[in-house]
Protein backbone atom coordinates (compact mmCIF):
# COMPACT_ATOMS: atom_id res chain seq x y z
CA UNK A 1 -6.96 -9.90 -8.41
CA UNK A 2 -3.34 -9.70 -8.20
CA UNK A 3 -0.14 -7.78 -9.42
CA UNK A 4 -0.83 -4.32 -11.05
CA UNK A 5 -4.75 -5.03 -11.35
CA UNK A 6 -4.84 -5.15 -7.26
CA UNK A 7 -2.62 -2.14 -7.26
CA UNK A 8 -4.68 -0.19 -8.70
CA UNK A 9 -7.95 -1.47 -6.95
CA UNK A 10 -6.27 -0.65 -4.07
CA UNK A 11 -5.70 2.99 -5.20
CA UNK A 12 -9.37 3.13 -5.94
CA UNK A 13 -10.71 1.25 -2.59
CA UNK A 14 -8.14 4.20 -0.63
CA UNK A 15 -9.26 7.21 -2.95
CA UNK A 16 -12.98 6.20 -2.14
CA UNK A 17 -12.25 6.46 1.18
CA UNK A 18 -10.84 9.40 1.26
CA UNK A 19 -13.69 10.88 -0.63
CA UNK A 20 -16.38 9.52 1.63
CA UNK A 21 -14.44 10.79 4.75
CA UNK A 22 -13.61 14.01 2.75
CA UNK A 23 -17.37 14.69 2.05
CA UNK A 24 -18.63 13.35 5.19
CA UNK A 25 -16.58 16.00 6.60
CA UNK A 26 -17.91 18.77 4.20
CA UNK A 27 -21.65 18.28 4.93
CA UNK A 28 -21.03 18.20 8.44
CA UNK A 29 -19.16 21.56 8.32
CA UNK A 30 -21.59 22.81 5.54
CA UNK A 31 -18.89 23.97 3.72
CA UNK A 32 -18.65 23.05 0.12
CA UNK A 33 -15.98 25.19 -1.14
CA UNK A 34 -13.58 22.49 -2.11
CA UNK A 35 -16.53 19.75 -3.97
CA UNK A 36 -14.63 20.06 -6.91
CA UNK A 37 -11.70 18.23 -5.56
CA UNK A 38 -13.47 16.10 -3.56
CA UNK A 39 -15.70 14.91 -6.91
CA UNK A 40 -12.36 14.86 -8.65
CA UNK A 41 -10.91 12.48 -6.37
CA UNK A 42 -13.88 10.21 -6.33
CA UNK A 43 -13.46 10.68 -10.52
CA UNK A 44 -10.47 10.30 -11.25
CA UNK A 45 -9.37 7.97 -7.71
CA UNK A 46 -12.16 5.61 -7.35
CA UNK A 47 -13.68 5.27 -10.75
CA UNK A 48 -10.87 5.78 -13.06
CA UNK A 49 -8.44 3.50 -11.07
CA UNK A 50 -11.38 0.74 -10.47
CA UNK A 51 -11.60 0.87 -14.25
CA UNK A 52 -8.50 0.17 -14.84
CA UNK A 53 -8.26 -2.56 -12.57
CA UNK A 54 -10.51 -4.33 -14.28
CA UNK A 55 -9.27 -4.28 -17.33
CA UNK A 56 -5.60 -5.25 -16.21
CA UNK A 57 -7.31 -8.20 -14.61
CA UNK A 58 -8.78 -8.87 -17.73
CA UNK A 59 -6.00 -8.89 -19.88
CA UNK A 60 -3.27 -9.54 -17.89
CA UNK A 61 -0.73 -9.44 -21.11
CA UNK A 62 -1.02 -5.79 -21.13
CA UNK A 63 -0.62 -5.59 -17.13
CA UNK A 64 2.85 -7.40 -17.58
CA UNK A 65 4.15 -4.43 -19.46
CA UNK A 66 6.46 -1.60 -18.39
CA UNK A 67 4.31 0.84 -19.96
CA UNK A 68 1.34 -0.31 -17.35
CA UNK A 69 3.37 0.26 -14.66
CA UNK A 70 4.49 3.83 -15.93
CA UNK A 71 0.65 4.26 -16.35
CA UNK A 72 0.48 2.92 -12.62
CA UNK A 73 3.13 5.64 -11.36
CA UNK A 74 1.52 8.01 -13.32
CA UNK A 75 -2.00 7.53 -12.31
CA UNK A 76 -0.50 7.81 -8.72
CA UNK A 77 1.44 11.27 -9.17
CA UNK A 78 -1.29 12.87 -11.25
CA UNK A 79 -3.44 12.12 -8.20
CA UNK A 80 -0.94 13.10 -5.41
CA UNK A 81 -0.84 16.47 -7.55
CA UNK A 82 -3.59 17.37 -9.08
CA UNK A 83 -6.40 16.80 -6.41
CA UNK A 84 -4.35 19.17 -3.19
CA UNK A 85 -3.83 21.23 -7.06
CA UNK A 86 -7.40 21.86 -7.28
CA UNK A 87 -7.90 22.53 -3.59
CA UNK A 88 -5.30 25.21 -3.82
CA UNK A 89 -6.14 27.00 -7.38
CA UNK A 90 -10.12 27.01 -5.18
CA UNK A 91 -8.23 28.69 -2.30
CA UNK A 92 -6.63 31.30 -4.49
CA UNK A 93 -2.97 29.91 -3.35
CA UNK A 94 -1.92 28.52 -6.42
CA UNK A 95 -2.86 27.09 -10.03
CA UNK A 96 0.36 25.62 -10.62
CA UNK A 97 0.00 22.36 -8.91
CA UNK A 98 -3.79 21.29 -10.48
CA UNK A 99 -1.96 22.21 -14.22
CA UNK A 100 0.55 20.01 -13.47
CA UNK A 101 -1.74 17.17 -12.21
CA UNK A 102 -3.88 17.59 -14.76
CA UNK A 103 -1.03 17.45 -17.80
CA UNK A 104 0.37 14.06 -15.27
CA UNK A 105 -3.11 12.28 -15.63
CA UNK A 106 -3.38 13.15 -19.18
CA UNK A 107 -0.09 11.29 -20.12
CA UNK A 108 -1.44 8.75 -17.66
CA UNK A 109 -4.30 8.30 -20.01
CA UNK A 110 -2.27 8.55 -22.98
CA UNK A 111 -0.23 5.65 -22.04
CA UNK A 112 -3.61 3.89 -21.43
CA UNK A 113 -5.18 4.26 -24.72
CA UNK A 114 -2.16 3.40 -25.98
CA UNK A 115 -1.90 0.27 -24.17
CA UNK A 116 -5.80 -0.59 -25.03
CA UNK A 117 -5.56 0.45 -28.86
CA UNK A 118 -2.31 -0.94 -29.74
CA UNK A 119 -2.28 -4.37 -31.81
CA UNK A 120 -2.46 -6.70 -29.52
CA UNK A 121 -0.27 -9.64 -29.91
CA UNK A 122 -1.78 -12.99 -32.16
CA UNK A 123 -3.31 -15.57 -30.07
CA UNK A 124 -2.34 -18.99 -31.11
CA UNK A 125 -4.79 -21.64 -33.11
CA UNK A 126 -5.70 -23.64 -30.21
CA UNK A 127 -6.53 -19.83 -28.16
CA UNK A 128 -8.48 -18.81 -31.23
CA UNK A 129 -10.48 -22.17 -32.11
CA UNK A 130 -11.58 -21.82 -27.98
CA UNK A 131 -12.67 -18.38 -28.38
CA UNK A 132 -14.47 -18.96 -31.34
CA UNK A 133 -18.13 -18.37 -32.03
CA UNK A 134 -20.40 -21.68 -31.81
């Protein structure tokens, strides 16, 4: 894996992590309070972002756009926001943050289904002919 497929594995391998040291943490404390973060971060972080490494590494003509690295950044933000968003809006601090997160990683998805949808472009005769059913 290289280029924006490895980026994003790597977002997912550190997001894992995270969540294993956050909920290691949680059942040694026995306090649960803030699960819903945690299982969003393992979500959205570790199988969301593994997801879409895959299928960067897969089709790596879509990977070489701009818009996959916006979706990149934005997959980043949303999870810089919204996850600590969550933790707060649990704590009774603030909803703010998890709204915002939450609108970041659905424009992060946006740009995704976009990029998965669209037409993709025509493969040439000798690509085709290869491909081909037997």
């Amino acid at each position: 894996m290289t280029g924006l497929s490895r980026s994003f594995m790597i977002l997912a391998i550190l997001s894992a992590l995270c969540g294993i040291v956050w909920g290691i943490a949680m059942a040694a404390s026995q306090n649960h309070e803030l699960s819903p973060a945690h299982g969003h971060l393992n979500l959205l972080g570790w199988v969301s972002c593994a997801l879409f490494a895959f299928y960067y590494h897969l089709t790596p003509h879509a990977a070489a756009t701009g818009l996959a690295r916006m979706h990149f950044v934005l997959t980043f933000v949303a999870l810089v926001v919204l996850v600590p968003g969550i933790a707060l809006a649990i704590l009774d601090v603030t909803e703010t943050p998890a709204k915002i997160g939450s609108l970041i990683f659905l424009m992060s998805m946006l740009v995704f289904a976009w990029l998965v949808i669209k037409p993709q472009p025509a493969q040439n005769d000798t690509t085709a002919r290869k491909n081909a059913p037997a």
